[in-house]
N, C-alpha and C. Protein backbone atom coordinates (compact mmCIF):
# COMPACT_ATOMS: atom_id res chain seq x y z
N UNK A 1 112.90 116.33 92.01
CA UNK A 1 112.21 116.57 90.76
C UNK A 1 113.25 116.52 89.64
N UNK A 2 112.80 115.60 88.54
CA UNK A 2 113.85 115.44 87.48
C UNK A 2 113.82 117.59 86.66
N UNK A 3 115.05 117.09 85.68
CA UNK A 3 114.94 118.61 85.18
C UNK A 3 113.71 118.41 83.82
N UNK A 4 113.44 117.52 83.79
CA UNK A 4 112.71 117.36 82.83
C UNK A 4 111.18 117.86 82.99
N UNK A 5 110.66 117.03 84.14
CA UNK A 5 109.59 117.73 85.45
C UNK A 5 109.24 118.83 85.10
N UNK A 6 110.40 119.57 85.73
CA UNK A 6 110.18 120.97 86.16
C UNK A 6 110.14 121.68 84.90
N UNK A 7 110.75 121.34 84.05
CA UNK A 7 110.43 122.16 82.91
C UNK A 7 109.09 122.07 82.18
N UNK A 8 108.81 120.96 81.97
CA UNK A 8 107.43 121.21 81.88
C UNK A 8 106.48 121.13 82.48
N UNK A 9 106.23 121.50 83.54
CA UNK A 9 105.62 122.21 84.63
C UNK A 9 106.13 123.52 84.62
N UNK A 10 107.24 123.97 84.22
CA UNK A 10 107.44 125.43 83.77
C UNK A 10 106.50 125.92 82.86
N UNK A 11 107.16 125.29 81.75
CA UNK A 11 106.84 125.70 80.40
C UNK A 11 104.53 125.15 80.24
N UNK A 12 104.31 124.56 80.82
CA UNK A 12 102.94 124.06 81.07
C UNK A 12 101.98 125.21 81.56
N UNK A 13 102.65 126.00 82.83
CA UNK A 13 101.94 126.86 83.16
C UNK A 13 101.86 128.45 82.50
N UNK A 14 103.25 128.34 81.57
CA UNK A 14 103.01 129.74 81.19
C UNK A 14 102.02 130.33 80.24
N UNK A 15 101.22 129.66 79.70
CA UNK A 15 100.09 130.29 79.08
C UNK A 15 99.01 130.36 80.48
N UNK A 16 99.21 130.29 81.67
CA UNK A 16 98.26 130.93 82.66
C UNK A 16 98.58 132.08 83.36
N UNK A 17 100.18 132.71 82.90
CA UNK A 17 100.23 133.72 83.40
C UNK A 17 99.87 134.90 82.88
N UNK A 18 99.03 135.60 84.01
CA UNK A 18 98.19 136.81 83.03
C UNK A 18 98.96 137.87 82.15
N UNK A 19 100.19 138.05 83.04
CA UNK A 19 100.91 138.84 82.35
C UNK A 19 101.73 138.44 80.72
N UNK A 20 101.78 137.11 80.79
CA UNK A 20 102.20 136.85 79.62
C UNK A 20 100.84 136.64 78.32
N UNK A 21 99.87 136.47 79.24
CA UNK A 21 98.90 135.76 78.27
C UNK A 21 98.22 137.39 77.58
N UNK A 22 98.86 138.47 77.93
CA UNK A 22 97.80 139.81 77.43
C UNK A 22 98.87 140.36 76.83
N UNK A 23 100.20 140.28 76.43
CA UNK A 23 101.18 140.42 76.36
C UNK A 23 101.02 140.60 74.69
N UNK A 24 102.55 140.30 74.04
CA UNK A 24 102.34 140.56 72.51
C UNK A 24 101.94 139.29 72.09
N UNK A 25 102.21 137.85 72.88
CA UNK A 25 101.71 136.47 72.63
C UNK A 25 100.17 136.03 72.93
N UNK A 26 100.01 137.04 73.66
CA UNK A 26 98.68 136.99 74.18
C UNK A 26 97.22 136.14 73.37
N UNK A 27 97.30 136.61 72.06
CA UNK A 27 96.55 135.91 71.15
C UNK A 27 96.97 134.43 70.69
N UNK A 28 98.20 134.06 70.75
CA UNK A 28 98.84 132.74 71.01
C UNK A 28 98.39 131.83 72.14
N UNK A 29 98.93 132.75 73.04
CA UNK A 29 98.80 132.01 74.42
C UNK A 29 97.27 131.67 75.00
N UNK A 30 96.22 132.67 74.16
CA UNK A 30 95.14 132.51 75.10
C UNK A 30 94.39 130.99 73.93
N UNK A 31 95.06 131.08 73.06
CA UNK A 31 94.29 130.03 72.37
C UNK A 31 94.05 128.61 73.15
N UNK A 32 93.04 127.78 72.69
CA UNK A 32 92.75 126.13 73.19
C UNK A 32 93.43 125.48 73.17
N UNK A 33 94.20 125.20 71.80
CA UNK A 33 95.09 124.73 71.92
C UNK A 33 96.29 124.40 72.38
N UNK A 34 96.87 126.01 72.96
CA UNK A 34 97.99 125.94 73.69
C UNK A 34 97.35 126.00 75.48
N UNK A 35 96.34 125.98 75.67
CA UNK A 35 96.12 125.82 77.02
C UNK A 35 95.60 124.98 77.30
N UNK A 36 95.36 123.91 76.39
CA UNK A 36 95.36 121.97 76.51
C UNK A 36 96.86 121.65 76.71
N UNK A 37 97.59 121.97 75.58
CA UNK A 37 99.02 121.26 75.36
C UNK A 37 99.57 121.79 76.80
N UNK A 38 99.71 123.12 77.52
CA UNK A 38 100.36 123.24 78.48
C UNK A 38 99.05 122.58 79.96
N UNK A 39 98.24 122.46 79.59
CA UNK A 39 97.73 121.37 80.90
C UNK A 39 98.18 119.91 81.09
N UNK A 40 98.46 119.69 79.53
CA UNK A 40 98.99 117.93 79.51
C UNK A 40 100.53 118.14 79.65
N UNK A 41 100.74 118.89 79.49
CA UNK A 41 103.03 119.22 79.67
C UNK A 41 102.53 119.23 81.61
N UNK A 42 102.00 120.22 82.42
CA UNK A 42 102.11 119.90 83.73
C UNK A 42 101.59 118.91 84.10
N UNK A 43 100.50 117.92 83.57
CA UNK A 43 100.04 117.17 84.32
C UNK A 43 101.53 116.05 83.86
N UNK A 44 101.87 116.03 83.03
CA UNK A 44 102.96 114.92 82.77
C UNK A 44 104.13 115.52 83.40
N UNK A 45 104.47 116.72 83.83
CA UNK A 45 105.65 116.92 84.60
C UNK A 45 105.19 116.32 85.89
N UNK A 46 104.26 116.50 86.58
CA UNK A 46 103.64 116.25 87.72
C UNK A 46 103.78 114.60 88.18
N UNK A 47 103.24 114.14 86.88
CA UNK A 47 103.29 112.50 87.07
C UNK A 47 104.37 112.32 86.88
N UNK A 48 105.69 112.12 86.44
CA UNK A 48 106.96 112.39 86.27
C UNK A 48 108.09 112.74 87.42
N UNK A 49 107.05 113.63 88.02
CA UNK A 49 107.88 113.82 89.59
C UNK A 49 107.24 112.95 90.17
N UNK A 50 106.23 112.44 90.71
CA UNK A 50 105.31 111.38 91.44
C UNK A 50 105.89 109.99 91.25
N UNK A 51 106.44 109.83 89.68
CA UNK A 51 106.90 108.60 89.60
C UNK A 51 108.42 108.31 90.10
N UNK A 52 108.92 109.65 89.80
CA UNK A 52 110.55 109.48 90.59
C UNK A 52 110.46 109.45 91.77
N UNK A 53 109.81 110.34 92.67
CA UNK A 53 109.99 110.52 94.07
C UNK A 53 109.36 108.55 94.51
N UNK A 54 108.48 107.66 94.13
CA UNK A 54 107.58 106.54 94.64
C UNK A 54 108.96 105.73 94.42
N UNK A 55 109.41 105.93 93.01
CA UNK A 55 110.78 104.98 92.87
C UNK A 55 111.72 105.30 93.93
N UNK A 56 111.91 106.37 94.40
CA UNK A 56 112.80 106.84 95.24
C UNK A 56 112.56 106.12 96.39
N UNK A 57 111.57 106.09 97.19
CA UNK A 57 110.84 105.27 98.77
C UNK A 57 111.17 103.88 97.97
N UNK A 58 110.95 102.93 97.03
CA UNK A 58 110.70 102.13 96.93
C UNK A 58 112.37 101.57 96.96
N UNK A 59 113.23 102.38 95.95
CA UNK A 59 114.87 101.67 96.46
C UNK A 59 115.28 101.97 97.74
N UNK A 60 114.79 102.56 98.74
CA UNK A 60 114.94 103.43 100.09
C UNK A 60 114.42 102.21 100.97
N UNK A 61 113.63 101.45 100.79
CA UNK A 61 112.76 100.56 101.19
C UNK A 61 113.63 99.29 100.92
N UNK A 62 114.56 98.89 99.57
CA UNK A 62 114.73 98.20 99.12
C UNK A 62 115.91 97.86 99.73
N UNK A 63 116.53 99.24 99.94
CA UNK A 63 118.00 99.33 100.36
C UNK A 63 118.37 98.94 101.83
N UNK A 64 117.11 98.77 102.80
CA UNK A 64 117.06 98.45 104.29
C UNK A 64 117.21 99.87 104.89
N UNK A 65 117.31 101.39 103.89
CA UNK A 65 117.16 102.36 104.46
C UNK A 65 115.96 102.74 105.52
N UNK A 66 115.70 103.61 106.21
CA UNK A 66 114.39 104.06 107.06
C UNK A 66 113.90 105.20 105.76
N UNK A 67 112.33 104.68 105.96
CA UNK A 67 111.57 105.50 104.70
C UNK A 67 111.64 107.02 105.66
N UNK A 68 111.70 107.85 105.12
CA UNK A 68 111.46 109.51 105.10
C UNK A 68 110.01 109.67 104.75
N UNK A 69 109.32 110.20 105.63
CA UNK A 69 107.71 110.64 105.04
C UNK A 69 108.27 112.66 104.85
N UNK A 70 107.66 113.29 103.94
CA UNK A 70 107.76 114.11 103.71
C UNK A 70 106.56 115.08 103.86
């Protein structure tokens, strides 16, 4: 997973954590807006890792390596 990924897939999910979302941000966090923007930050960390790891099998493949199923 790039660091890029994971961060937003970090930063994506934290308006679902309850504890943060009742918190002093709570009125921030529970808004639409920020719980669209952090669904599209994980779904793009997500696709982001999906696309590195496929590139990954594909030079693995390329290289005459043996593919790894995971």
């Amino acid at each position: 997973m790039t660091t890029l990924s994971a961060v937003l897939v970090t930063v994506g999910s934290l308006p679902a954590i309850p504890a943060l979302a009742g918190g002093a941000g709570g009125v921030f966090l529970a808004s639409h807006a920020v719980q669209a923007a952090g669904a599209i930050a994980v779904g793009l960390g997500n696709f982001l890792k999906s696309a590195q790891d496929s590139a990954a099998r594909r030079q693995e493949t390329i290289d005459g390596g043996a593919t790894i199923e995971k």
